[in-house]
PDB file of N, CA and C in Angstrom:
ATOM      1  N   UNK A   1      -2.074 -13.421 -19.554  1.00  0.00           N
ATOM      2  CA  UNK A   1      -2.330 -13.126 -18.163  1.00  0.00           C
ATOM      3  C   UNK A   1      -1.850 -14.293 -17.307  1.00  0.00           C
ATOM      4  N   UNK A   2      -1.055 -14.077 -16.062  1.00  0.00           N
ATOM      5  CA  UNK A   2      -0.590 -14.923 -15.375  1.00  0.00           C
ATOM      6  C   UNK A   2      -1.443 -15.193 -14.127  1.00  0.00           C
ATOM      7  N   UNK A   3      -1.991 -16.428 -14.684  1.00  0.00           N
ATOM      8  CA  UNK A   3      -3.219 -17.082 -13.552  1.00  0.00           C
ATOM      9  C   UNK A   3      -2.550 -18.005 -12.515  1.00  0.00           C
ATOM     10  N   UNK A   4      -1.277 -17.857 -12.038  1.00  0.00           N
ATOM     11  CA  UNK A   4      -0.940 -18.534 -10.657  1.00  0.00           C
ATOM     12  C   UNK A   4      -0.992 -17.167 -10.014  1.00  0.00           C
ATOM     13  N   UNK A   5      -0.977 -16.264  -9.597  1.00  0.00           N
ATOM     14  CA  UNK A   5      -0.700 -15.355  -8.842  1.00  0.00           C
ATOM     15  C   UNK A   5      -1.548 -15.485  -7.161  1.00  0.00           C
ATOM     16  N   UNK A   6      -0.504 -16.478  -6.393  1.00  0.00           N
ATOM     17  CA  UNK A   6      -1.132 -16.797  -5.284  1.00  0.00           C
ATOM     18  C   UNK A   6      -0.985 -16.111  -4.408  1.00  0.00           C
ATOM     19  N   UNK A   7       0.770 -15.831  -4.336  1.00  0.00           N
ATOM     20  CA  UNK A   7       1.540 -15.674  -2.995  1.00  0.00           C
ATOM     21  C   UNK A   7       2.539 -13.658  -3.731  1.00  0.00           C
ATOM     22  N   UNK A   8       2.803 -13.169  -2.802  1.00  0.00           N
ATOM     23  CA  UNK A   8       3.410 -11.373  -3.552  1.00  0.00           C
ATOM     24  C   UNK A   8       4.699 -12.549  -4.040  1.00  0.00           C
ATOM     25  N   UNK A   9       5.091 -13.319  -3.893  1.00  0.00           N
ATOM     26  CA  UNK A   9       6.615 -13.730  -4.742  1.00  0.00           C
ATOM     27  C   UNK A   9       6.146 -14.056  -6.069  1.00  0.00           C
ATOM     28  N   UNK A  10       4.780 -14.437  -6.615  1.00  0.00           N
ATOM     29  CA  UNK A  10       4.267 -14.873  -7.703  1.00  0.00           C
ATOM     30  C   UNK A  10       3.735 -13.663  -8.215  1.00  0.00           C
ATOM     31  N   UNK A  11       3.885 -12.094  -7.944  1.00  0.00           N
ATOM     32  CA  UNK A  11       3.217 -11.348  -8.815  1.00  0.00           C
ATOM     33  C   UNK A  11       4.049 -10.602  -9.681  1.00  0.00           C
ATOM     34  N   UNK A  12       3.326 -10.054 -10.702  1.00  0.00           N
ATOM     35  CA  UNK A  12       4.119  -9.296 -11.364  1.00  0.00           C
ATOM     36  C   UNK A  12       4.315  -7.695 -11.177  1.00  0.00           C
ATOM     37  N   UNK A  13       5.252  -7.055 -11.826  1.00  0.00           N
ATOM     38  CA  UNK A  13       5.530  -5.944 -12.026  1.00  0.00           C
ATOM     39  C   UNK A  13       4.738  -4.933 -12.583  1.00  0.00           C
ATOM     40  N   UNK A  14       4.163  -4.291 -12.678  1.00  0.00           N
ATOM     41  CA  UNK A  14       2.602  -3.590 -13.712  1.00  0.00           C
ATOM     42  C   UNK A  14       3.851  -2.097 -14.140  1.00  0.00           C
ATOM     43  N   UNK A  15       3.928  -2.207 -15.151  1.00  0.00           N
ATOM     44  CA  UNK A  15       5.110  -0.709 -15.988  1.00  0.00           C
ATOM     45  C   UNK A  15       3.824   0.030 -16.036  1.00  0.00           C
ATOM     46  N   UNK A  16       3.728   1.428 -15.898  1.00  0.00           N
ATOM     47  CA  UNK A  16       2.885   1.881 -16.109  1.00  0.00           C
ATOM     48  C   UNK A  16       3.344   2.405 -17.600  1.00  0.00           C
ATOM     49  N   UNK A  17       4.303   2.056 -17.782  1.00  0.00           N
ATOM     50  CA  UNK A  17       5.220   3.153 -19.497  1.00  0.00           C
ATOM     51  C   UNK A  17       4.107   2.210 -20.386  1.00  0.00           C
ATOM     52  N   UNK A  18       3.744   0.718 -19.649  1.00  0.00           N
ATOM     53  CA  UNK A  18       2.784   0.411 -21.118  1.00  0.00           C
ATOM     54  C   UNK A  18       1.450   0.504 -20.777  1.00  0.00           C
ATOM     55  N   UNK A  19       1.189   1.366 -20.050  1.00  0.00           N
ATOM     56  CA  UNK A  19       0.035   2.146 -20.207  1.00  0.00           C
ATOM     57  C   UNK A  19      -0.323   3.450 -20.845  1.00  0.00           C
ATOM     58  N   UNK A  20       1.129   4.222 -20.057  1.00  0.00           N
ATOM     59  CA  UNK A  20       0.872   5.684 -21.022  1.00  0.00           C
ATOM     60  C   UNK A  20       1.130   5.965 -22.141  1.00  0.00           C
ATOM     61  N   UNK A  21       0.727   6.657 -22.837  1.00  0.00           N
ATOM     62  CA  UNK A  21       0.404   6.649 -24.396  1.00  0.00           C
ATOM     63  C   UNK A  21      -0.090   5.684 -25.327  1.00  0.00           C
ATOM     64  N   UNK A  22      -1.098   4.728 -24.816  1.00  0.00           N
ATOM     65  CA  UNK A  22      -1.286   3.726 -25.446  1.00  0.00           C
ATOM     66  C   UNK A  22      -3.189   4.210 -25.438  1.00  0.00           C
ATOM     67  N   UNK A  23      -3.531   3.547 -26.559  1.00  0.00           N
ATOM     68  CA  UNK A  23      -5.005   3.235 -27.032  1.00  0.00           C
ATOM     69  C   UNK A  23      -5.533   2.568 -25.464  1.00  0.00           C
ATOM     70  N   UNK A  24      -7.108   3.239 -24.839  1.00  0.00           N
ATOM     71  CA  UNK A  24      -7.500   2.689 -23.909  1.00  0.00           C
ATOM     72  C   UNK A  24      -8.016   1.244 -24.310  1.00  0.00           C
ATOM     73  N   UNK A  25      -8.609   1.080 -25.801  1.00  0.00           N
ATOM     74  CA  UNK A  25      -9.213   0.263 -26.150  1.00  0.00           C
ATOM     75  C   UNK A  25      -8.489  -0.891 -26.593  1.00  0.00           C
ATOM     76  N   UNK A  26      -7.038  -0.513 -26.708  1.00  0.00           N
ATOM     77  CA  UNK A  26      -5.933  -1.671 -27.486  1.00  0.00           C
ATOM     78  C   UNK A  26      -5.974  -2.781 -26.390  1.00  0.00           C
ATOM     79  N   UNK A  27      -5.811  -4.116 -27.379  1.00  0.00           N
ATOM     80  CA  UNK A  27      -5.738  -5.259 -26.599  1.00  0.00           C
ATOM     81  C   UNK A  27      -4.708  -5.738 -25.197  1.00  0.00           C
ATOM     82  N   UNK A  28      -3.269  -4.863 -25.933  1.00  0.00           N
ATOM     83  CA  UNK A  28      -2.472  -4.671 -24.444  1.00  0.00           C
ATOM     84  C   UNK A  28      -2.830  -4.091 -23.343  1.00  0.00           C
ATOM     85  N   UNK A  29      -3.528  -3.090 -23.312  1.00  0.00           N
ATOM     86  CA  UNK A  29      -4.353  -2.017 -22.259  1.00  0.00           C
ATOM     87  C   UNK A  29      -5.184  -3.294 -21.506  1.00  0.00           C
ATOM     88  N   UNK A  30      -5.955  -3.679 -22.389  1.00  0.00           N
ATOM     89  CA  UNK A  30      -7.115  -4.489 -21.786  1.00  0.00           C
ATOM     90  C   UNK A  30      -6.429  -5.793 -21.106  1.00  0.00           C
ATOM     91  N   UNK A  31      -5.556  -6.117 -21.371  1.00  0.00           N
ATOM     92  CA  UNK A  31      -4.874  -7.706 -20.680  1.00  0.00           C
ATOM     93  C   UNK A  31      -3.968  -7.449 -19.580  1.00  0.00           C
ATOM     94  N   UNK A  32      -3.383  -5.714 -19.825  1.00  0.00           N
ATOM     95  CA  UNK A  32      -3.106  -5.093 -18.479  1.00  0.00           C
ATOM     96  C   UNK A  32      -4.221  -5.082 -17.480  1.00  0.00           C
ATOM     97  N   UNK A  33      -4.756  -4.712 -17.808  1.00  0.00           N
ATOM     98  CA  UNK A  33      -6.257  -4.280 -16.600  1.00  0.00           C
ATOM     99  C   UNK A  33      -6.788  -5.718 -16.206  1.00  0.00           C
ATOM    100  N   UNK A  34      -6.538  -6.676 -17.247  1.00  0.00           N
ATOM    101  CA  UNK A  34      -7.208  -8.124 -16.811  1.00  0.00           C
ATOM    102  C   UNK A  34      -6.402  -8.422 -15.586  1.00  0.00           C
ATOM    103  N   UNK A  35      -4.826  -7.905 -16.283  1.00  0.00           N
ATOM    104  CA  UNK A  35      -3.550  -8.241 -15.187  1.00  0.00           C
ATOM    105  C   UNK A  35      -3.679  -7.424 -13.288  1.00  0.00           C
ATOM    106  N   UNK A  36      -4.411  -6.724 -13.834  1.00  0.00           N
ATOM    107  CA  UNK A  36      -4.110  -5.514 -12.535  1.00  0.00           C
ATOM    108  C   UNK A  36      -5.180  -6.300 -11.242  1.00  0.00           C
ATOM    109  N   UNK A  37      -6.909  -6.382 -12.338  1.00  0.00           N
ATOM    110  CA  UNK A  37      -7.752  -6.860 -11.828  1.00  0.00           C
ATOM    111  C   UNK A  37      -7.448  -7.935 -10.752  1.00  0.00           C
ATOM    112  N   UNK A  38      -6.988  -8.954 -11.570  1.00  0.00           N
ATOM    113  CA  UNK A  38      -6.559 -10.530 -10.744  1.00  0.00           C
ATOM    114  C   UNK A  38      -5.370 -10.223  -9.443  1.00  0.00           C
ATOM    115  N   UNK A  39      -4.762  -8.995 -10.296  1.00  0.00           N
ATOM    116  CA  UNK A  39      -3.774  -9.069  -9.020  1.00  0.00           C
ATOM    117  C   UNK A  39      -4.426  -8.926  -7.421  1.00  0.00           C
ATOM    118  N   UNK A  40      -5.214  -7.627  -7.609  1.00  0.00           N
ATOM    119  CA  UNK A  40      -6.070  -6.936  -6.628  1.00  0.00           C
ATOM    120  C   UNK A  40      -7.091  -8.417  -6.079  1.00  0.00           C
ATOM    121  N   UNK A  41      -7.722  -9.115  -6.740  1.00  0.00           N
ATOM    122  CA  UNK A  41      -8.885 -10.242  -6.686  1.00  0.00           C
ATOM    123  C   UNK A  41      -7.972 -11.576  -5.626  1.00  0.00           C
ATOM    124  N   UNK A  42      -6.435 -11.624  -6.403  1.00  0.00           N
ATOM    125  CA  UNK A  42      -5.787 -12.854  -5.708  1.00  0.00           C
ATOM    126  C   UNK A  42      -5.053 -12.125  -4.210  1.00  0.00           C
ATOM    127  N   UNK A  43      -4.593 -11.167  -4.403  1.00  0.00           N
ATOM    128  CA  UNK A  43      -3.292 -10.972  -3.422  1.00  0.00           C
ATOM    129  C   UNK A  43      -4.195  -9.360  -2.707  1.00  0.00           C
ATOM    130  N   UNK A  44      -4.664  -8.667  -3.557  1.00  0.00           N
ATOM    131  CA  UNK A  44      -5.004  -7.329  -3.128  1.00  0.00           C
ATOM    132  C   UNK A  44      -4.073  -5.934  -2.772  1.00  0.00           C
ATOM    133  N   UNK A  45      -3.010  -6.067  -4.239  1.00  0.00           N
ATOM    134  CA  UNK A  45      -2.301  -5.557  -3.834  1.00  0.00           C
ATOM    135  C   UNK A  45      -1.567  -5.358  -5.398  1.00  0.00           C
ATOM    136  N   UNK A  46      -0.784  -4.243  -5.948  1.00  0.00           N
ATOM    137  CA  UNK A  46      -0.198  -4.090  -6.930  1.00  0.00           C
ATOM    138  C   UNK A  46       1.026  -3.864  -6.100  1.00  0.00           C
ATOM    139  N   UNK A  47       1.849  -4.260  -7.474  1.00  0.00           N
ATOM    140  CA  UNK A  47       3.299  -3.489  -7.635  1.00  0.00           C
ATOM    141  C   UNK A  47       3.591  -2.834  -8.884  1.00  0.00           C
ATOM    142  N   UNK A  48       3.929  -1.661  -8.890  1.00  0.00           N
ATOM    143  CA  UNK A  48       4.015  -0.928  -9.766  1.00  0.00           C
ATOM    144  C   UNK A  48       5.526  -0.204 -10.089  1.00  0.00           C
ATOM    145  N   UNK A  49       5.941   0.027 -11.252  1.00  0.00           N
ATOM    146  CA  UNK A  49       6.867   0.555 -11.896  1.00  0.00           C
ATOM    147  C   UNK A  49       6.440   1.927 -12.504  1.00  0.00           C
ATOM    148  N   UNK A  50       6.545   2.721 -12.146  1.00  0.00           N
ATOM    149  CA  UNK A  50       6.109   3.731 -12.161  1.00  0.00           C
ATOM    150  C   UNK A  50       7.638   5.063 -13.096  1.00  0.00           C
ATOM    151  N   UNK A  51       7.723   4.992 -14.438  1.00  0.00           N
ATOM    152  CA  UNK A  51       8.982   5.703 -14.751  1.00  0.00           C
ATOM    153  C   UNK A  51       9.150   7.459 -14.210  1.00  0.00           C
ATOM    154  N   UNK A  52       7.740   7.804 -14.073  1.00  0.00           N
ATOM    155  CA  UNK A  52       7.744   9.653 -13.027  1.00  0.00           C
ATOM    156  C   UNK A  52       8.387   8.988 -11.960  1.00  0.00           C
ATOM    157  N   UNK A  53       8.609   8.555 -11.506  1.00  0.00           N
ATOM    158  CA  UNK A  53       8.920   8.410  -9.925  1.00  0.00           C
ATOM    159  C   UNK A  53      10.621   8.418  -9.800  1.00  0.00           C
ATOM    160  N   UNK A  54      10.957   8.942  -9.004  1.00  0.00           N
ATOM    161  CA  UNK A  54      12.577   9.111  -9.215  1.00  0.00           C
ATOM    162  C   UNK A  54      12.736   8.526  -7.769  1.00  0.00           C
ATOM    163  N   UNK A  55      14.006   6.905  -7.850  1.00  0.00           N
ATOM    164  CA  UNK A  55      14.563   6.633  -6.217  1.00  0.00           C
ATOM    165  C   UNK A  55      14.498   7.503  -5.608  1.00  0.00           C
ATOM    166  N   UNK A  56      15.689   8.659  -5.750  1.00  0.00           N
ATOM    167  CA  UNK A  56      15.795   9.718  -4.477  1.00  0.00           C
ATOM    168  C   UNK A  56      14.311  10.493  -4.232  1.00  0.00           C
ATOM    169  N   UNK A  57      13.140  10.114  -4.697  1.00  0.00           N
ATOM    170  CA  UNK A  57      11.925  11.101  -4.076  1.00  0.00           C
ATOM    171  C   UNK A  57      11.192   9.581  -3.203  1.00  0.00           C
ATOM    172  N   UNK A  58      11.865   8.258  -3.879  1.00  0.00           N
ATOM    173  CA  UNK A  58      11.594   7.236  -3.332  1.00  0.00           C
ATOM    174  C   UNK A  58      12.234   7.408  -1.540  1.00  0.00           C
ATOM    175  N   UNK A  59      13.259   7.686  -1.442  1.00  0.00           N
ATOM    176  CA  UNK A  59      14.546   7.379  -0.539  1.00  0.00           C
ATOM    177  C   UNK A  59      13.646   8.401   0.496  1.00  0.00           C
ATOM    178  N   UNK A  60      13.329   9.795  -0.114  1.00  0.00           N
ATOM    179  CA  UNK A  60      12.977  10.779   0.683  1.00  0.00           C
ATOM    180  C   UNK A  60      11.318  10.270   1.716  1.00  0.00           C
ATOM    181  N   UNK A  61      10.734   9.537   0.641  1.00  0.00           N
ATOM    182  CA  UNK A  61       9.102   9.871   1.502  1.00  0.00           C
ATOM    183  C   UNK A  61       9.646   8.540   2.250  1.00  0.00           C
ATOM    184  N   UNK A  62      10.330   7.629   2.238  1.00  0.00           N
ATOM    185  CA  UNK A  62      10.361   6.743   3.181  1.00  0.00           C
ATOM    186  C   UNK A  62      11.304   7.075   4.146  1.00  0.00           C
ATOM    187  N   UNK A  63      11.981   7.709   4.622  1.00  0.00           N
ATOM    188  CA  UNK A  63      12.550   8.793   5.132  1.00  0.00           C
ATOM    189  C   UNK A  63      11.678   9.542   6.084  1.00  0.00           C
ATOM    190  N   UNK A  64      11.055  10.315   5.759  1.00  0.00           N
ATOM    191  CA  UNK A  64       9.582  10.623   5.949  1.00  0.00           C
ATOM    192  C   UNK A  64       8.864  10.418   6.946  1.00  0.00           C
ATOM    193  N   UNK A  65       8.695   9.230   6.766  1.00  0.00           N
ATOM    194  CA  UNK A  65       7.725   7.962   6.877  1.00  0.00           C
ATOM    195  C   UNK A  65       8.100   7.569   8.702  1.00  0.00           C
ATOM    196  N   UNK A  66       9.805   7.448   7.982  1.00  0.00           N
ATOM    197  CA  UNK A  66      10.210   6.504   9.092  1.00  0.00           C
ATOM    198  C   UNK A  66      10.164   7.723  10.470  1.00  0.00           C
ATOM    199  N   UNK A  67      10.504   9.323  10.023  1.00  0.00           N
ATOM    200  CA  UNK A  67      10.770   9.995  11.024  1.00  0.00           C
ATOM    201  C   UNK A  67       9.288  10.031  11.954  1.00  0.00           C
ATOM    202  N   UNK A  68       8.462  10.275  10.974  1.00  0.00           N
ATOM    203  CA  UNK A  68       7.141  10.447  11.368  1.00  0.00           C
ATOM    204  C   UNK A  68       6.698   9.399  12.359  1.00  0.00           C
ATOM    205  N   UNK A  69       6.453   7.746  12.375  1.00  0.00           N
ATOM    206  CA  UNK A  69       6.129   6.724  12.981  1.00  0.00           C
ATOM    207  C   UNK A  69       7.712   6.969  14.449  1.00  0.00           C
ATOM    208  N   UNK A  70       8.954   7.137  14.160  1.00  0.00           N
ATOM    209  CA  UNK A  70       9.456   7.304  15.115  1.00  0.00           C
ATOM    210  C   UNK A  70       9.142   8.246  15.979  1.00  0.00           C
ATOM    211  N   UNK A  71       8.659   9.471  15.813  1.00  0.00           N
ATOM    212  CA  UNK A  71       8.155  10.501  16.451  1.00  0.00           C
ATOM    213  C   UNK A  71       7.134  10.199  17.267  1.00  0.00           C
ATOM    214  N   UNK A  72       5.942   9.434  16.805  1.00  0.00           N
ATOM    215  CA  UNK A  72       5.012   9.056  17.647  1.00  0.00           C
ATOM    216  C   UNK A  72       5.107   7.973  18.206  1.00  0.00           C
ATOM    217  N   UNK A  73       5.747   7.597  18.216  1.00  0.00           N
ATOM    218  CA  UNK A  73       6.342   6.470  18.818  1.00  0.00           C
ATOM    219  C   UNK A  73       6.797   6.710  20.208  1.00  0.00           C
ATOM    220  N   UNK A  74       8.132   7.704  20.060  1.00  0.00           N
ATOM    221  CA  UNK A  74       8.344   8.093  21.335  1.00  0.00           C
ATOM    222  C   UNK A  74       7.404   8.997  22.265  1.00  0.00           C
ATOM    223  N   UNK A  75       6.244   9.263  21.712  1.00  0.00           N
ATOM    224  CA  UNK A  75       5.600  10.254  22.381  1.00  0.00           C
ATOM    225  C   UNK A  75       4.203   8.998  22.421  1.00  0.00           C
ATOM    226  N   UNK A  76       4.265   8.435  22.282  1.00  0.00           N
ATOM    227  CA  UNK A  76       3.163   7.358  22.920  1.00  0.00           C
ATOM    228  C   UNK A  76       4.032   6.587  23.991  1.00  0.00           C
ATOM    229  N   UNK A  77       5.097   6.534  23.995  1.00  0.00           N
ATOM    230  CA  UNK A  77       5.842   5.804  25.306  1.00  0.00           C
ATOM    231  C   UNK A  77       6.151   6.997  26.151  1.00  0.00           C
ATOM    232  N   UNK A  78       6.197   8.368  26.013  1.00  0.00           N
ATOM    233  CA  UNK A  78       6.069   9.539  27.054  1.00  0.00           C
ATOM    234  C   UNK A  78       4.842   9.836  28.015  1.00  0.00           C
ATOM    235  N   UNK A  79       4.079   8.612  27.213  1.00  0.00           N
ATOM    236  CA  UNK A  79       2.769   8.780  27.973  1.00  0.00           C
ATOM    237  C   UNK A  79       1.984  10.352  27.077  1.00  0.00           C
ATOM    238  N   UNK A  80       2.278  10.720  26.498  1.00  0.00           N
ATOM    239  CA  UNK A  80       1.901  12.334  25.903  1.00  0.00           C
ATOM    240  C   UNK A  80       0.311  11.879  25.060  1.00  0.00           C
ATOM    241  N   UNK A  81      -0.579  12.634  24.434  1.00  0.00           N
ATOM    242  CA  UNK A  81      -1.413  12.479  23.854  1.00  0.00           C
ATOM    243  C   UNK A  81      -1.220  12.783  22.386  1.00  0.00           C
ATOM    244  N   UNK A  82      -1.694  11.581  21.821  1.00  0.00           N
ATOM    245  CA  UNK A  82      -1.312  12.260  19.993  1.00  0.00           C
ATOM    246  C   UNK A  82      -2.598  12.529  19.558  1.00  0.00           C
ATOM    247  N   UNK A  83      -2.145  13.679  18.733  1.00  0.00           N
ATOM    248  CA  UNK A  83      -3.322  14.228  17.920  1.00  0.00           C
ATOM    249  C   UNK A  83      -4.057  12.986  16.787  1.00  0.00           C
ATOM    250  N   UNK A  84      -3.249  12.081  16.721  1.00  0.00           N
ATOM    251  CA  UNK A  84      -3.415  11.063  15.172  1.00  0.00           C
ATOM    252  C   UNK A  84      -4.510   9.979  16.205  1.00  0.00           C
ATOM    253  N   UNK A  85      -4.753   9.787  17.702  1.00  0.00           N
ATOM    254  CA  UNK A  85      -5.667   9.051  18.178  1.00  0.00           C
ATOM    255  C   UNK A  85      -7.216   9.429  18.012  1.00  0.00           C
ATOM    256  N   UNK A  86      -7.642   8.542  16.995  1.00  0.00           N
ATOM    257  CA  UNK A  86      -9.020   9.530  16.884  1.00  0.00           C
ATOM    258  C   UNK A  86     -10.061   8.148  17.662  1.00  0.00           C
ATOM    259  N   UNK A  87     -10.448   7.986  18.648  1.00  0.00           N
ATOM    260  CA  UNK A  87     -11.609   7.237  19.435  1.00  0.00           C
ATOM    261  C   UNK A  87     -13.022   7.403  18.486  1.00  0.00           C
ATOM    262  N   UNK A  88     -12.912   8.373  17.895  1.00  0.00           N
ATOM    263  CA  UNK A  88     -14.332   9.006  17.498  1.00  0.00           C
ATOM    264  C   UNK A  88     -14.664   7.940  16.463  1.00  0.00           C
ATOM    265  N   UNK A  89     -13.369   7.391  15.504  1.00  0.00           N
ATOM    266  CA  UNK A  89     -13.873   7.500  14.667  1.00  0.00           C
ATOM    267  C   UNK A  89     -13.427   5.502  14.456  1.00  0.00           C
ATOM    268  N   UNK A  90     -13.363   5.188  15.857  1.00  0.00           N
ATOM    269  CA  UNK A  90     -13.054   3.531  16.312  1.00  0.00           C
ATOM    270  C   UNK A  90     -11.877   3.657  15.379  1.00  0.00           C
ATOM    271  N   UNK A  91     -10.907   4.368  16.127  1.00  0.00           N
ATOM    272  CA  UNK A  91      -9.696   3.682  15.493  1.00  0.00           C
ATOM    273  C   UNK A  91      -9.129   3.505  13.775  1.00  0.00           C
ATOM    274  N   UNK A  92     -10.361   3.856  13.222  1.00  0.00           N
ATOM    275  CA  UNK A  92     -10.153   3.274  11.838  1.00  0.00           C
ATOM    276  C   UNK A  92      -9.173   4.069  10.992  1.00  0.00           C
ATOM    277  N   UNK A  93      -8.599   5.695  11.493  1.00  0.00           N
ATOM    278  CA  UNK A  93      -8.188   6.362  11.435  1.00  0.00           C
ATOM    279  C   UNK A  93      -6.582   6.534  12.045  1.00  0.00           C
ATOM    280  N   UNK A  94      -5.802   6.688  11.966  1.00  0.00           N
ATOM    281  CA  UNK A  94      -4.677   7.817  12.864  1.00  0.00           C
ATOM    282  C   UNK A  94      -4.274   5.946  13.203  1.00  0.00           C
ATOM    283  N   UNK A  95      -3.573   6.676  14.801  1.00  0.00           N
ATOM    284  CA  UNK A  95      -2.768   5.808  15.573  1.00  0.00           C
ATOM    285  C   UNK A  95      -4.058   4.351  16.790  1.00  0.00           C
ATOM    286  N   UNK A  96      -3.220   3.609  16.952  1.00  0.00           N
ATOM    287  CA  UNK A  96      -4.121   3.189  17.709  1.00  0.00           C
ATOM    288  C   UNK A  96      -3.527   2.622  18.897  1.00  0.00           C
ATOM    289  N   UNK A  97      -3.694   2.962  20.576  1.00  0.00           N
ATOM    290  CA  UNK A  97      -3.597   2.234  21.321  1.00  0.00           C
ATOM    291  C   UNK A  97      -3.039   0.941  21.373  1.00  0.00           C
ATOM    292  N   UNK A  98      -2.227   0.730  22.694  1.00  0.00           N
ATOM    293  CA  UNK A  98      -2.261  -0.802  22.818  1.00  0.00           C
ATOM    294  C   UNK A  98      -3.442  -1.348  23.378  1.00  0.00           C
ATOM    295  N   UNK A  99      -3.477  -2.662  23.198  1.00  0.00           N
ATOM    296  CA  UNK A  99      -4.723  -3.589  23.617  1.00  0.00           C
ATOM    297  C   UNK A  99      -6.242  -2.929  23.185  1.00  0.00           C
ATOM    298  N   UNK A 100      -6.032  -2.253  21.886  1.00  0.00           N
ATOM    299  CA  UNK A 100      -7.404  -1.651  21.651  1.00  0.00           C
ATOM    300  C   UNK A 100      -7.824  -2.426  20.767  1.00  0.00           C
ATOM    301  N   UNK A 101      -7.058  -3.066  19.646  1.00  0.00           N
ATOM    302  CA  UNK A 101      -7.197  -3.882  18.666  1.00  0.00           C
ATOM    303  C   UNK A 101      -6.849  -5.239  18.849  1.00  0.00           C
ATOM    304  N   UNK A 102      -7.481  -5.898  18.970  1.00  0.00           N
ATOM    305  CA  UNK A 102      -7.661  -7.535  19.168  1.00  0.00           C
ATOM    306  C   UNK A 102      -7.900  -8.491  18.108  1.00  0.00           C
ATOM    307  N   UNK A 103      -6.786  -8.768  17.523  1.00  0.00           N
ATOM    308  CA  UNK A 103      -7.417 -10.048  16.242  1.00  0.00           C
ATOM    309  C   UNK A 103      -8.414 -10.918  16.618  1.00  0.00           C
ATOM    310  N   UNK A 104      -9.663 -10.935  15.793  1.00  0.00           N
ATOM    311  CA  UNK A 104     -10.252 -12.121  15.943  1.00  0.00           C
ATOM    312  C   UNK A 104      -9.575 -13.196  15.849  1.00  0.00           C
ATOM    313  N   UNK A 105     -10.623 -14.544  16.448  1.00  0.00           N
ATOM    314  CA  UNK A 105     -10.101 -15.751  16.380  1.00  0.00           C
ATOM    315  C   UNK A 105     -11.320 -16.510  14.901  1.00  0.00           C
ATOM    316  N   UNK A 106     -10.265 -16.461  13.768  1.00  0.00           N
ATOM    317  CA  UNK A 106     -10.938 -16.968  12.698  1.00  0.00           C
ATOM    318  C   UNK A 106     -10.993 -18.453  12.491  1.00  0.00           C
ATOM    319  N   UNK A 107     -10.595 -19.195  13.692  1.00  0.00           N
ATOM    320  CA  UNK A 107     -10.326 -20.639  13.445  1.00  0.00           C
ATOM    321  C   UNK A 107     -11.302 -21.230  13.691  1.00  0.00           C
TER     322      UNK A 107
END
C-alpha cells in the first residue's frame, strides 16, 4: 500500500480487472480496499480503470455534460428561470445563483 498519497499527482490507478473475479477474502482484494480506503481518507477521491467502460461512451457522456452546463448557462445569462434552481432545498441540489454561495473565511 502506497502511504505517500498526499497530492491527485501521488495517487494511484485502482484496475477494477483486479477486483473482478477474484476471492473477496484474498489478500490482493483486501490491500486493494486498504488501497481504495486511504485514497478516499487522504485525497477523497478515486481514480479508476474501469475495463466495461469503452472511450467512445467516455467521449459521449462528456459530450453530454458539456452540452448540458452550456445550455444552462446561456439561459441563466437570458435572465430565464431554470428548473435545476432548487431554493428549497439551499442550493445543495441543481444549479446555483451568483453571489448565493460565499466561501467561508477558514483562516
Amino acid at each position: 500500500m502506497n502511504s505517500t498519497i498526499n497530492r491527485i499527482e501521488d495517487m494511484p490507478v485502482i484496475d477494477l480487472n483486479d477486483y473482478m473475479g477474484q476471492d473477496s477474502n484474498s489478500e490482493q482484494v483486501k490491500n486493494l480496499c486498504k488501497m481504495v480506503a486511504e485514497c478516499f481518507h487522504k485525497v477523497g477521491i478515486l481514480i479508476i480503470r474501469d475495463p466495461r467502460a469503452q472511450q467512445k461512451d467516455n467521449a459521449e457522456y462528456i459530450d453530454l455534460m458539456e452540452k448540458y452546463f452550456e445550455s444552462r448557462g446561456e439561459m441563466l445569462y437570458a435572465g430565464q428561470k431554470l428548473e435545476d434552481e432548487k431554493p428549497e432545498y439551499h442550493y445543495q441540489v441543481g444549479v446555483c445563483p451568483k453571489k448565493i454561495e460565499i466561501a467561508r473565511n477558514h483562516a
